[in-house]
PDB file of N, CA and C in Angstrom:
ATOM      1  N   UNK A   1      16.454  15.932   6.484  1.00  0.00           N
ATOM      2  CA  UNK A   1      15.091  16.335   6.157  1.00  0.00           C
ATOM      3  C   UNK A   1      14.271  15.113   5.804  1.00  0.00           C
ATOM      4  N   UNK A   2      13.171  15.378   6.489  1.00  0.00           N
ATOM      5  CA  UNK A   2      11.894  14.174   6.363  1.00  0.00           C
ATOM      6  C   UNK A   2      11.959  14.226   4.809  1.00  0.00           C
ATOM      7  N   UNK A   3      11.416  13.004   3.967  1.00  0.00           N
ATOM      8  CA  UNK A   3      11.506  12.984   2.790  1.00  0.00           C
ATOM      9  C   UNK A   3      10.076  13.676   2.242  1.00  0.00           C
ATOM     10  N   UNK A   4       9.013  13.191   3.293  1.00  0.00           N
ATOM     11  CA  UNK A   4       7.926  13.149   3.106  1.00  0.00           C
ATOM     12  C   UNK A   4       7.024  14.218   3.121  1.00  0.00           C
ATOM     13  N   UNK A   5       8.177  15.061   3.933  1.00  0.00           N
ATOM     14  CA  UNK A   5       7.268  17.112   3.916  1.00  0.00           C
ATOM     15  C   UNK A   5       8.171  18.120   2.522  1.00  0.00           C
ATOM     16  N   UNK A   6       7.493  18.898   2.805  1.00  0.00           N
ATOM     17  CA  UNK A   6       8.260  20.253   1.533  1.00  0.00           C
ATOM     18  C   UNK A   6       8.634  20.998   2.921  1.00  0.00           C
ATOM     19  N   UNK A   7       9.229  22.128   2.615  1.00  0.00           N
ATOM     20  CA  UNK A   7      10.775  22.739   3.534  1.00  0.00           C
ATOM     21  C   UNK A   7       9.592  23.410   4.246  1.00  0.00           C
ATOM     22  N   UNK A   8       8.348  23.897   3.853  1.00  0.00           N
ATOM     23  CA  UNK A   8       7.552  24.571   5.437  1.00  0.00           C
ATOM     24  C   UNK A   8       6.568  23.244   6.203  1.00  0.00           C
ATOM     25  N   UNK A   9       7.860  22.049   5.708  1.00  0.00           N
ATOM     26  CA  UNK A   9       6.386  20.843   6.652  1.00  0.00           C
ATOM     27  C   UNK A   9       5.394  20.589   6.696  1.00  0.00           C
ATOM     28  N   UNK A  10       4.771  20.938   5.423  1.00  0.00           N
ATOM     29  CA  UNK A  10       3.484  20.811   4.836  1.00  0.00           C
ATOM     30  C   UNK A  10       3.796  19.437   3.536  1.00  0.00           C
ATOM     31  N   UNK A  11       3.129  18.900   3.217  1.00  0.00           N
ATOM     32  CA  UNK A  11       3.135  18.143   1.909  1.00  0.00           C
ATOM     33  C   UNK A  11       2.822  18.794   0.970  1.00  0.00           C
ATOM     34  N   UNK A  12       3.823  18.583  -0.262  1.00  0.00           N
ATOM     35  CA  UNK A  12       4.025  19.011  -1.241  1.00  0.00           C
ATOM     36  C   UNK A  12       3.070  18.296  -2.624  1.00  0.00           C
ATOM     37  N   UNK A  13       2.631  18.770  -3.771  1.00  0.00           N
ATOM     38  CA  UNK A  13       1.879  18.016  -4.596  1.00  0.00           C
ATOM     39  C   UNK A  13       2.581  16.299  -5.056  1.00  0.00           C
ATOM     40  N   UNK A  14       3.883  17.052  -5.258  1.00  0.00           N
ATOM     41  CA  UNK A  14       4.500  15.974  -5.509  1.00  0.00           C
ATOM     42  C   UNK A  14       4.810  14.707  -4.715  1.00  0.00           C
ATOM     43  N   UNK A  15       4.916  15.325  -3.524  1.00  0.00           N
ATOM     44  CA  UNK A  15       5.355  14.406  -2.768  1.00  0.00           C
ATOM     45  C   UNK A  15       3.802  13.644  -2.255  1.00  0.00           C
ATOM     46  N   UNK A  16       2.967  13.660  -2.462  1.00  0.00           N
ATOM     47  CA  UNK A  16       1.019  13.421  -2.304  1.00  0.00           C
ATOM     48  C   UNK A  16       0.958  12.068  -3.156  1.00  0.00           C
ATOM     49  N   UNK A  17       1.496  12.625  -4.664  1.00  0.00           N
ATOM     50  CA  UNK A  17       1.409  11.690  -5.518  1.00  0.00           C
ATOM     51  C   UNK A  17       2.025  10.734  -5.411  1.00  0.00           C
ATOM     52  N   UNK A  18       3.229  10.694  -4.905  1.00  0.00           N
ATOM     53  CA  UNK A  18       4.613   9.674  -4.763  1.00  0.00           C
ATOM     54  C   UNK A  18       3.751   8.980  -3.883  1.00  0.00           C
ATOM     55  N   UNK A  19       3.441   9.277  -2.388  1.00  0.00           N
ATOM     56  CA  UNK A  19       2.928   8.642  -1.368  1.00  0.00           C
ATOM     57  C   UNK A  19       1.606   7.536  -1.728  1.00  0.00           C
ATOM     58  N   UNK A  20       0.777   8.093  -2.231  1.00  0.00           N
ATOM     59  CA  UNK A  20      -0.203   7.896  -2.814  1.00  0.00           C
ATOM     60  C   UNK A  20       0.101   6.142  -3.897  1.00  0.00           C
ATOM     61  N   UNK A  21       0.737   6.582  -4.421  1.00  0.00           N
ATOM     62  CA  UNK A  21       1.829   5.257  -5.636  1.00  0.00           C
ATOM     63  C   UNK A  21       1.738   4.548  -5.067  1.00  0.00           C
ATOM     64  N   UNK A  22       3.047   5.065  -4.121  1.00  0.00           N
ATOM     65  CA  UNK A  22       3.450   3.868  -2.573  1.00  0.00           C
ATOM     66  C   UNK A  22       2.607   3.190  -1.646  1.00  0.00           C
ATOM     67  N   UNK A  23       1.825   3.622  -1.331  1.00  0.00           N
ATOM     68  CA  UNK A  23       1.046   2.679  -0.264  1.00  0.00           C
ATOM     69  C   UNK A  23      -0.591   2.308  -1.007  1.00  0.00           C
ATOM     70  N   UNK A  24      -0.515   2.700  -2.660  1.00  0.00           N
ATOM     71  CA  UNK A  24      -1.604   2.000  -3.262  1.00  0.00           C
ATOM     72  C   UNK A  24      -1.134   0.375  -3.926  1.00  0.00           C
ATOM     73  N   UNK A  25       0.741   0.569  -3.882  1.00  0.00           N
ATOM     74  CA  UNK A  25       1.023  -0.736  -4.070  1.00  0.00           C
ATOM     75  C   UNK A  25       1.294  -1.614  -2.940  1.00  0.00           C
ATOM     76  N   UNK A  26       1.267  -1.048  -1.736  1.00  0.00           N
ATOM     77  CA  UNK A  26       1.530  -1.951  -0.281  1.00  0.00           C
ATOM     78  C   UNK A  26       0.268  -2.746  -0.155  1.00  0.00           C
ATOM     79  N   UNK A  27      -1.122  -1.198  -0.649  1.00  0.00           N
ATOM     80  CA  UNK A  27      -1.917  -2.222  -0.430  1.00  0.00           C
ATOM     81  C   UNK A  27      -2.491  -3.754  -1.010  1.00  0.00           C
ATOM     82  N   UNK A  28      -1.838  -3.076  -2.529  1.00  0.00           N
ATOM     83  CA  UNK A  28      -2.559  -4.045  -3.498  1.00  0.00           C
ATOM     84  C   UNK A  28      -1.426  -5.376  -2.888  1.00  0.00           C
ATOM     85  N   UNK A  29      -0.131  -5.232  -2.844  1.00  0.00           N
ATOM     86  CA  UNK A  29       0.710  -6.074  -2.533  1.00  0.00           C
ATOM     87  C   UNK A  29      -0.259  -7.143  -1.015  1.00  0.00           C
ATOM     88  N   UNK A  30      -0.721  -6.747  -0.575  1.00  0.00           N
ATOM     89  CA  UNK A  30      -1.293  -6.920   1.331  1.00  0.00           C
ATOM     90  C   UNK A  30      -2.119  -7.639   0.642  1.00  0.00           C
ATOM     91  N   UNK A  31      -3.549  -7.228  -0.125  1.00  0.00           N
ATOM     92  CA  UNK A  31      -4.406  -7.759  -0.718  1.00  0.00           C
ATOM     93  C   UNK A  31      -4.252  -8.943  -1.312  1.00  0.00           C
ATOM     94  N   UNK A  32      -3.253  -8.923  -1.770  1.00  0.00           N
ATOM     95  CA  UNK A  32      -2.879 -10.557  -2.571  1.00  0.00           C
ATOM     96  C   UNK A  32      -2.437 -11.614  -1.267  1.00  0.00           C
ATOM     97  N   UNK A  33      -2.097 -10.852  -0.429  1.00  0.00           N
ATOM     98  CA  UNK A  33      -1.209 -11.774   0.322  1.00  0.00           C
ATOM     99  C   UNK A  33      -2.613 -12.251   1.449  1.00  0.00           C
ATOM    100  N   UNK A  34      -2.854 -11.887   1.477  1.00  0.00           N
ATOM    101  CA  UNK A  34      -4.566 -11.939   2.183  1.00  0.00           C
ATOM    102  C   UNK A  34      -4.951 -13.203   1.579  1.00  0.00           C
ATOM    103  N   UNK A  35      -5.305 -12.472  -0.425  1.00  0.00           N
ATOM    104  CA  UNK A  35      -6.102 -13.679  -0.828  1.00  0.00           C
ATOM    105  C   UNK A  35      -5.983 -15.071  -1.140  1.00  0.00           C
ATOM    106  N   UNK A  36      -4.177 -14.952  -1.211  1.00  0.00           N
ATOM    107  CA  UNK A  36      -3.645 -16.427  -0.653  1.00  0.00           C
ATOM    108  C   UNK A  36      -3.935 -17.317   0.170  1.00  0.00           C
ATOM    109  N   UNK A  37      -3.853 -16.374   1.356  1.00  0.00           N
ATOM    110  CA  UNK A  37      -3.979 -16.955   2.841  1.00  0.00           C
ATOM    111  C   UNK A  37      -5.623 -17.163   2.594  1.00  0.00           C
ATOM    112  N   UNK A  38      -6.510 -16.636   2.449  1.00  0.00           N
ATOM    113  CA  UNK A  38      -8.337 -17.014   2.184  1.00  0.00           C
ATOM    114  C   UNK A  38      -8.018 -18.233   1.470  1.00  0.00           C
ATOM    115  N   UNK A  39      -7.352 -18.350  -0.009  1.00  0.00           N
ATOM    116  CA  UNK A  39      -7.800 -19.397  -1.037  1.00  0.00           C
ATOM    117  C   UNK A  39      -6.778 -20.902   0.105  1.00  0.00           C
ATOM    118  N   UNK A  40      -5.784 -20.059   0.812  1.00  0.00           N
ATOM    119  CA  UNK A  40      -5.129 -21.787   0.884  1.00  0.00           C
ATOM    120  C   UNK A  40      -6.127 -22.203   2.412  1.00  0.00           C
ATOM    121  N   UNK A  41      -6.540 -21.301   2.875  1.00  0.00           N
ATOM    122  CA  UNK A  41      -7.677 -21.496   4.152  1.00  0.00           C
ATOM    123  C   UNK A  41      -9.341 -22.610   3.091  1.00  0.00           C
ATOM    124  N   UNK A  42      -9.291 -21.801   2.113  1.00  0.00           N
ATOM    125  CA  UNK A  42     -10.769 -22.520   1.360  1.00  0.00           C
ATOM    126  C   UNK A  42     -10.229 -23.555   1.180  1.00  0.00           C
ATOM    127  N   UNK A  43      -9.416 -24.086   0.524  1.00  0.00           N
ATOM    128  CA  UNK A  43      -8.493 -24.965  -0.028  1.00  0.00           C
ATOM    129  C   UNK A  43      -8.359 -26.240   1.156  1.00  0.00           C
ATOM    130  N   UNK A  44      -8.441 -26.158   1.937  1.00  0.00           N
ATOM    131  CA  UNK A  44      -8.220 -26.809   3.596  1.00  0.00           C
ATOM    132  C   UNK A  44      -9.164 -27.393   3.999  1.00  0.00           C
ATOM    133  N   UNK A  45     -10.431 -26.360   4.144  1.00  0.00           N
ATOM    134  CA  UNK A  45     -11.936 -26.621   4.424  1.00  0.00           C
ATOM    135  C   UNK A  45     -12.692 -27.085   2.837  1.00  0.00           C
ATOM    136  N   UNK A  46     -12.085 -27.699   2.050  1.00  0.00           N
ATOM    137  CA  UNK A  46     -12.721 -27.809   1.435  1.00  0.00           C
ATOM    138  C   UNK A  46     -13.500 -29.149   1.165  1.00  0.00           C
ATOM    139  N   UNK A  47     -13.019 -30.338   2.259  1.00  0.00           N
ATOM    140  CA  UNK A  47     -13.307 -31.184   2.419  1.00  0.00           C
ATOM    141  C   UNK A  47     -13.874 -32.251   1.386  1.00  0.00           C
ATOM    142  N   UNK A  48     -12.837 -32.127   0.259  1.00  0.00           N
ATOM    143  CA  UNK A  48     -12.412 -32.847  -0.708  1.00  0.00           C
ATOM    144  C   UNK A  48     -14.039 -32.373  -2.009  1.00  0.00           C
ATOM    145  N   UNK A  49     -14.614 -31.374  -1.742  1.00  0.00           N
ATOM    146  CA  UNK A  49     -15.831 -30.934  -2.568  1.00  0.00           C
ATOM    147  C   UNK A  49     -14.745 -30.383  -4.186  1.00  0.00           C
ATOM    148  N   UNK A  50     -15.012 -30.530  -5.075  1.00  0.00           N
ATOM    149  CA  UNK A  50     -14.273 -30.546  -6.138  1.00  0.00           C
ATOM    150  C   UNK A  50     -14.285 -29.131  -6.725  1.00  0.00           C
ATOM    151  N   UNK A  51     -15.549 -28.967  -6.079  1.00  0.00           N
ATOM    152  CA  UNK A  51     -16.140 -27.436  -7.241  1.00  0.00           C
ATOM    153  C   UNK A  51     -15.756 -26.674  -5.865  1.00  0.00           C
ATOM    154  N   UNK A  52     -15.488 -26.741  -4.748  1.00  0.00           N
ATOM    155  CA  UNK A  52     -14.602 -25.638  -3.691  1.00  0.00           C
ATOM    156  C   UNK A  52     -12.968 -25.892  -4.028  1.00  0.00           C
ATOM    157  N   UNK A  53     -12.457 -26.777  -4.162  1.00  0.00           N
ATOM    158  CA  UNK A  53     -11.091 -27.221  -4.658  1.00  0.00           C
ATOM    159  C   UNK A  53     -10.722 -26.297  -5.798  1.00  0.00           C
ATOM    160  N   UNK A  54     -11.622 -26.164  -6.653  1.00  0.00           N
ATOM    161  CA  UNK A  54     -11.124 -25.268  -7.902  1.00  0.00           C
ATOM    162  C   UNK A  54     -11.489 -24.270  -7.818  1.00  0.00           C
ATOM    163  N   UNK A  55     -12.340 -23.424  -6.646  1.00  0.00           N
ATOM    164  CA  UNK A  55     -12.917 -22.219  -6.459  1.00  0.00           C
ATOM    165  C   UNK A  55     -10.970 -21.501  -5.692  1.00  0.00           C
ATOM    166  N   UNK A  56     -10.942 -22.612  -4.712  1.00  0.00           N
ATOM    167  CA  UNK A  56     -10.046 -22.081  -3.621  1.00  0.00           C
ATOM    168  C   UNK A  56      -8.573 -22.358  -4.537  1.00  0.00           C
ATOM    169  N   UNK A  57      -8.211 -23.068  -5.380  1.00  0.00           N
ATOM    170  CA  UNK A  57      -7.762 -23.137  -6.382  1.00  0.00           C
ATOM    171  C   UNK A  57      -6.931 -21.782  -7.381  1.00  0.00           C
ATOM    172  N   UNK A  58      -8.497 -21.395  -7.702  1.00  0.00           N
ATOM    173  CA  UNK A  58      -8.448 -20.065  -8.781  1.00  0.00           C
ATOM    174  C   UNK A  58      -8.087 -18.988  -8.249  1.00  0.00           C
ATOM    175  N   UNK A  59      -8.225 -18.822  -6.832  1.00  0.00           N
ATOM    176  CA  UNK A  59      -8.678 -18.292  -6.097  1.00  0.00           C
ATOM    177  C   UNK A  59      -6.998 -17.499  -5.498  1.00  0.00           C
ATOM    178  N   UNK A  60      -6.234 -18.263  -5.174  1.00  0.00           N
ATOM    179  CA  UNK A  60      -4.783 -18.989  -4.837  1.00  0.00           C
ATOM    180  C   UNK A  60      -4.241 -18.478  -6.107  1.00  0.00           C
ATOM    181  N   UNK A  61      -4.739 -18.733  -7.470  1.00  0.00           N
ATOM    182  CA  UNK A  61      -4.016 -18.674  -8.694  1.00  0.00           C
ATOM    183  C   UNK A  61      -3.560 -16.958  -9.023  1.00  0.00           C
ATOM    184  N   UNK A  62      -5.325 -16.277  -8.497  1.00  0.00           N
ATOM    185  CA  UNK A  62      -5.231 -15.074  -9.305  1.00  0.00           C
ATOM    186  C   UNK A  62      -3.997 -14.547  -8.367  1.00  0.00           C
ATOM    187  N   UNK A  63      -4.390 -14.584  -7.020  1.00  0.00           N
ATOM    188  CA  UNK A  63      -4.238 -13.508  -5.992  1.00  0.00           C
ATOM    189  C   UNK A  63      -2.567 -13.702  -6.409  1.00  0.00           C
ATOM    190  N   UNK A  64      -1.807 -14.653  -6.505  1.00  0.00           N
ATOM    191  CA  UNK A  64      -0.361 -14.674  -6.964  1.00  0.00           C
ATOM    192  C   UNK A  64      -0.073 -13.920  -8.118  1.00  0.00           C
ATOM    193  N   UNK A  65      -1.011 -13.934  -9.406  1.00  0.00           N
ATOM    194  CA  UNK A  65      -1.121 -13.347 -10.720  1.00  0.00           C
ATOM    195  C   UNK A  65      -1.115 -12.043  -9.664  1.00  0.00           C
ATOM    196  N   UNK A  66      -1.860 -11.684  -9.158  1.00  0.00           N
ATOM    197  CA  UNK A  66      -2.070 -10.046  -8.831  1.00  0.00           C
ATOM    198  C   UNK A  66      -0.744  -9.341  -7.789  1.00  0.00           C
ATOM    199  N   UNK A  67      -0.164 -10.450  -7.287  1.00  0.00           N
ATOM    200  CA  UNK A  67       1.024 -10.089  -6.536  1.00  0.00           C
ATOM    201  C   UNK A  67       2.371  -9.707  -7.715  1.00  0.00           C
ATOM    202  N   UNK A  68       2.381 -10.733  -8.726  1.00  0.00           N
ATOM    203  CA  UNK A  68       3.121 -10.737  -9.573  1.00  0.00           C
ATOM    204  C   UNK A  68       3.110  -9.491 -10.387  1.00  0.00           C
ATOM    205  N   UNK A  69       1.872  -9.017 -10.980  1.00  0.00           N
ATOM    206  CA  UNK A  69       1.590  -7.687 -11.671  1.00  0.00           C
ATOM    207  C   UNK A  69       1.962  -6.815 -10.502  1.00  0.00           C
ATOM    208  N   UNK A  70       1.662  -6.995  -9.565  1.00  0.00           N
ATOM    209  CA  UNK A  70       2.044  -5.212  -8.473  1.00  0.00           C
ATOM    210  C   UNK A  70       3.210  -5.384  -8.259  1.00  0.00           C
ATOM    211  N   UNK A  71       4.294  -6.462  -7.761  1.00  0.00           N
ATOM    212  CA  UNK A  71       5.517  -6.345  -7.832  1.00  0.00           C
ATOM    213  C   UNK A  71       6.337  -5.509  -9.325  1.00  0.00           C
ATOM    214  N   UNK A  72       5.771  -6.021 -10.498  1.00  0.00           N
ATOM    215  CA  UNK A  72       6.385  -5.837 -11.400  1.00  0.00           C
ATOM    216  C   UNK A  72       5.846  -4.211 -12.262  1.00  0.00           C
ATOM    217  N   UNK A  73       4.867  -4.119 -11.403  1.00  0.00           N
ATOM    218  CA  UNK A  73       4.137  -2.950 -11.900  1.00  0.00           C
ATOM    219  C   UNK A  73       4.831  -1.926 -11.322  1.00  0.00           C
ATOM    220  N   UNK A  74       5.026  -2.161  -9.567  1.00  0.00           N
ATOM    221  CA  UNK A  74       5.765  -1.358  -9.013  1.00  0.00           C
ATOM    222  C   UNK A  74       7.069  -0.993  -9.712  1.00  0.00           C
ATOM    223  N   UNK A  75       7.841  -2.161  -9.826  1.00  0.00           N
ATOM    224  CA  UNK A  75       9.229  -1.945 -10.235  1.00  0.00           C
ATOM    225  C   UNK A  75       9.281  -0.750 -11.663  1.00  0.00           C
ATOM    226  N   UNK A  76       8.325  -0.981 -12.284  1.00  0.00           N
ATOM    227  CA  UNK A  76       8.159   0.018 -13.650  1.00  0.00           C
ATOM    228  C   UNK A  76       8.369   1.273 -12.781  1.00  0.00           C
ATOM    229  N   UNK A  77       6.953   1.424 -12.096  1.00  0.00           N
ATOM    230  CA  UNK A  77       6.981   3.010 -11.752  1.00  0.00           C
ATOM    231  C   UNK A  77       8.215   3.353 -11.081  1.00  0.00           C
ATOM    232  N   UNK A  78       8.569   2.792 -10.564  1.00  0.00           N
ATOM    233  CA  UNK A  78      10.109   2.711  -9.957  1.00  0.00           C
ATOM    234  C   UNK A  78      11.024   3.695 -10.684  1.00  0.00           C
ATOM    235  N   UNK A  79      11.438   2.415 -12.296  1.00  0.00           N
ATOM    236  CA  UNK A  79      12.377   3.266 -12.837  1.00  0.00           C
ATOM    237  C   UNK A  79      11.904   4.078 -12.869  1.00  0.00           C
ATOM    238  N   UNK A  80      10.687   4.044 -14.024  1.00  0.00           N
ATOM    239  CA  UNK A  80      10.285   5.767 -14.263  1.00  0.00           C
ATOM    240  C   UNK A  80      10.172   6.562 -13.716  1.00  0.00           C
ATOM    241  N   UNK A  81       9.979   6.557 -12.656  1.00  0.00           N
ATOM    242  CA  UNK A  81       9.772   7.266 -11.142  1.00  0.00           C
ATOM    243  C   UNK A  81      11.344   8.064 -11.167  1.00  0.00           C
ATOM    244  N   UNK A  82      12.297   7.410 -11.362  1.00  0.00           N
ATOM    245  CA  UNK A  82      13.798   7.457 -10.917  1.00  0.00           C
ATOM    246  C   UNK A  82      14.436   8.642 -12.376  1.00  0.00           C
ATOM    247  N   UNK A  83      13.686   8.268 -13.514  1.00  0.00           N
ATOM    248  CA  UNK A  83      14.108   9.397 -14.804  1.00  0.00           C
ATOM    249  C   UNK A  83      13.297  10.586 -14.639  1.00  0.00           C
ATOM    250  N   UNK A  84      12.376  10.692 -13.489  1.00  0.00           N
ATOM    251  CA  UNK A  84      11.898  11.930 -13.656  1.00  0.00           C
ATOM    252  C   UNK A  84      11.944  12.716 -11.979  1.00  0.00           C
ATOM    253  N   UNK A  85      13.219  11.744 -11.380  1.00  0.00           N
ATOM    254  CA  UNK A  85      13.410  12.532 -10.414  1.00  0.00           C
ATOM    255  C   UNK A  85      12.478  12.007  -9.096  1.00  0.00           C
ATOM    256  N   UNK A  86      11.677  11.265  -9.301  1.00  0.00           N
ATOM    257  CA  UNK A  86      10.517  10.915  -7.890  1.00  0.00           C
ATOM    258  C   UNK A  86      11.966   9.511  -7.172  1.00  0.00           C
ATOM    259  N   UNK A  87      11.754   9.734  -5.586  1.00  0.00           N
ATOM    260  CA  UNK A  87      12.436   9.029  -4.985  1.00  0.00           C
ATOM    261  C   UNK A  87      11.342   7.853  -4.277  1.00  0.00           C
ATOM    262  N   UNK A  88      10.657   7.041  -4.512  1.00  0.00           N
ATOM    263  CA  UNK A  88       9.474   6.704  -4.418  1.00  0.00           C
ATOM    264  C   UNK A  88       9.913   5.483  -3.233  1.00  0.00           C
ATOM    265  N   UNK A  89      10.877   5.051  -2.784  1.00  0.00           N
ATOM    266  CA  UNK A  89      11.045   4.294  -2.074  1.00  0.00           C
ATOM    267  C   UNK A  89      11.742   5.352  -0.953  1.00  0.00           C
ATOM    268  N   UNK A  90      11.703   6.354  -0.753  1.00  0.00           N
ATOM    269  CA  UNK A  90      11.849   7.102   0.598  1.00  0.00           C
ATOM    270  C   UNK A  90      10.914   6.767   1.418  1.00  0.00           C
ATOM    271  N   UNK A  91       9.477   5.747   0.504  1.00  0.00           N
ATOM    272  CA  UNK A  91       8.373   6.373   1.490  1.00  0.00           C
ATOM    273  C   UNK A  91       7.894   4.858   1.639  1.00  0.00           C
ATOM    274  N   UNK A  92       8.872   4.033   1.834  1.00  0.00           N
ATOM    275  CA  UNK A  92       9.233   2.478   2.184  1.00  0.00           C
ATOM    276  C   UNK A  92       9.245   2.594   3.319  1.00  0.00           C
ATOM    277  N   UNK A  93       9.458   3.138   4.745  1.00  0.00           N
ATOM    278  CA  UNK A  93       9.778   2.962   5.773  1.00  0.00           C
ATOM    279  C   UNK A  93       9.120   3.118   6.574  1.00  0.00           C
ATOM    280  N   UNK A  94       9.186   2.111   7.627  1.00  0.00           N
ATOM    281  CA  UNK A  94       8.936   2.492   8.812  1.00  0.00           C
ATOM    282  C   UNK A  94       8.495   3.537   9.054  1.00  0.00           C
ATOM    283  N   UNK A  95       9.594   4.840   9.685  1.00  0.00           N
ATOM    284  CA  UNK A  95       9.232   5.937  10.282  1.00  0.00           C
ATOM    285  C   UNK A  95       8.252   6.538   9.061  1.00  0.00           C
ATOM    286  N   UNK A  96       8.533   6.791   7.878  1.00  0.00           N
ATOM    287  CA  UNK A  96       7.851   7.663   6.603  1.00  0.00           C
ATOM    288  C   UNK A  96       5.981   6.937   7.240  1.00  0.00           C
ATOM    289  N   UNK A  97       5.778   5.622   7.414  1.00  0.00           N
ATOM    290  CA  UNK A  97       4.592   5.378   7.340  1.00  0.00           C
ATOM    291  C   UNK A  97       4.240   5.397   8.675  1.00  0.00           C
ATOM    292  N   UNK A  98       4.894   5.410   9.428  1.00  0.00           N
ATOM    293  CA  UNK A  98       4.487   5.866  11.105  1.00  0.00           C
ATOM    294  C   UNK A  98       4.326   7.521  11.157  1.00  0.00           C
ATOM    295  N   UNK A  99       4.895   7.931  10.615  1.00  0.00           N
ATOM    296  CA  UNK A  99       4.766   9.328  10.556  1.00  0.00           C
ATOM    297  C   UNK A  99       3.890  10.414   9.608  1.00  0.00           C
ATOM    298  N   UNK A 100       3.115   9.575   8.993  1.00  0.00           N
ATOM    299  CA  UNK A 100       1.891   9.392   8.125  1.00  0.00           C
ATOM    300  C   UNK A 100       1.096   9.187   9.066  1.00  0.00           C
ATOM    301  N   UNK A 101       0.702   8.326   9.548  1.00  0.00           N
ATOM    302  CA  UNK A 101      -0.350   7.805  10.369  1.00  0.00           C
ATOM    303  C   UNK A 101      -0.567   9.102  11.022  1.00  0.00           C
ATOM    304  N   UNK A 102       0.688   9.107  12.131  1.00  0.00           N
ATOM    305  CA  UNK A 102       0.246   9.888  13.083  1.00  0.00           C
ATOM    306  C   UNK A 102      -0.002  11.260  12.271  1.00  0.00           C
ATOM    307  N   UNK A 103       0.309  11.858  11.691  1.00  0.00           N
ATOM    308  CA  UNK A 103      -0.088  12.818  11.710  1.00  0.00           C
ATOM    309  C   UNK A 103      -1.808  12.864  10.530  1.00  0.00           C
ATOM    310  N   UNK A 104      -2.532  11.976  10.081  1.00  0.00           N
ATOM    311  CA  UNK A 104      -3.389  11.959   9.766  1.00  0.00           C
ATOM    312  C   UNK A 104      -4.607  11.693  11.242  1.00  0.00           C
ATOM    313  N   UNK A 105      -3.880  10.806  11.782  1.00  0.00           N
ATOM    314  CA  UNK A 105      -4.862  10.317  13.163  1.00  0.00           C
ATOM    315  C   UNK A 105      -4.598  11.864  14.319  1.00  0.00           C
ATOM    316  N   UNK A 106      -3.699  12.461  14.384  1.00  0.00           N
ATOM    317  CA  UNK A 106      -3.641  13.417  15.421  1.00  0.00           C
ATOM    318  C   UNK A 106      -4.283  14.837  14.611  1.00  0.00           C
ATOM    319  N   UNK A 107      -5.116  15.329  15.565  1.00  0.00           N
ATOM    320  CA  UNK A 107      -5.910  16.367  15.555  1.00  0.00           C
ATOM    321  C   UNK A 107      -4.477  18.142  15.472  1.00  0.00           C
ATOM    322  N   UNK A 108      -4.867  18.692  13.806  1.00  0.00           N
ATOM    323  CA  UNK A 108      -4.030  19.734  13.926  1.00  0.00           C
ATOM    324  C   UNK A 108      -4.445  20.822  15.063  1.00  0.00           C
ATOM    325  N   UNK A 109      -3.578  21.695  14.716  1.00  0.00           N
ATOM    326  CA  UNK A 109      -3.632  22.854  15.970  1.00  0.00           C
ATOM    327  C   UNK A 109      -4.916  24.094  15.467  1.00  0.00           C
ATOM    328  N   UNK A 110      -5.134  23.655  13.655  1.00  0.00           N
ATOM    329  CA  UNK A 110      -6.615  24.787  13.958  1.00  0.00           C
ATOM    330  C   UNK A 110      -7.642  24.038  14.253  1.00  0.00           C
ATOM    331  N   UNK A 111      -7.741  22.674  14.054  1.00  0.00           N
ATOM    332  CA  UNK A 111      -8.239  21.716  14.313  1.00  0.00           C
ATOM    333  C   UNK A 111      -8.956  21.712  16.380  1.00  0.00           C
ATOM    334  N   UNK A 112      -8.161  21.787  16.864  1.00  0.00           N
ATOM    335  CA  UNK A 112      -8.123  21.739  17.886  1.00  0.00           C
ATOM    336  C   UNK A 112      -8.713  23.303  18.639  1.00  0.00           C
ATOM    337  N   UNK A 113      -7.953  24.423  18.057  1.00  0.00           N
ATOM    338  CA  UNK A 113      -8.385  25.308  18.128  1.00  0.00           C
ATOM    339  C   UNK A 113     -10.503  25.858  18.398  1.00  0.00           C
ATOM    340  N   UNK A 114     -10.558  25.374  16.886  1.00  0.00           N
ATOM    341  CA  UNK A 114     -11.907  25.392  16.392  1.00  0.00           C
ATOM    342  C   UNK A 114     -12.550  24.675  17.425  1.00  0.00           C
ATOM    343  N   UNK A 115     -12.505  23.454  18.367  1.00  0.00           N
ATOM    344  CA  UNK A 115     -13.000  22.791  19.466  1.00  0.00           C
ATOM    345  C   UNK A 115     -12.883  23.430  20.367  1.00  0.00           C
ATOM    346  N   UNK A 116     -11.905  24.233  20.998  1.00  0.00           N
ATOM    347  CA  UNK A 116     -12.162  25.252  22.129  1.00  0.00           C
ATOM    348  C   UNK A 116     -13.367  26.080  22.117  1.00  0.00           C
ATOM    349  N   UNK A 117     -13.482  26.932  21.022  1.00  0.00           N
ATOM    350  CA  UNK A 117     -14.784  27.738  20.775  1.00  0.00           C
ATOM    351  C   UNK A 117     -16.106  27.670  21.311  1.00  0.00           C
TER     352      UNK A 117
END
């Protein structure tokens, strides 16, 4: 069984919230990793200007600070996640987030329905 549906293949409250956790820390995780790649890009072009050096700098500093808090933030909800029963890394994968997509991007069947009309 998909981790990610309740037994009539619908999403469950719980399982909304779990998901929700999960890919609000992929993103924040993505986001940092972004603002690395921006600050060590400023950092490059900065063509030895002092006050861009410490912009691209700070810049580099936080986005690691902010990787560091979501790694470690994650890991919290984790355990806690784990004493109250949420399996929150089911929804780590591949297929779990391919199978998200698609079914947010593909048009349901009343969906479709309602367009015949």
């Amino acid at each position: 069984m998909d981790y990610a549906y309740g037994a009539d293949g619908n999403y469950t409250l719980m399982n909304l919230i779990q998901m929700v956790v999960v890919y609000a820390f992929i993103i924040a995780a993505a986001l940092s990793a972004i603002f690395i790649f921006v600050g060590g890009i400023s950092f490059i072009l900065s063509g030895g200007n002092d006050e861009k050096i410490k912009q691209a700098v700070n810049t580099i500093r936080y986005a690691i600070i902010g990787l560091i808090v979501s790694i470690l933030s994650f890991t919290f909800i984790v355990i806690i996640g784990r004493m109250f029963g949420m399996d929150l890394m089911a929804y780590i994968s591949f297929e779990s987030i391919t199978n998200l997509i698609n079914k947010i991007l593909s048009p349901s069947d009343d969906e479709m329905n309602l367009d015949s009309l």
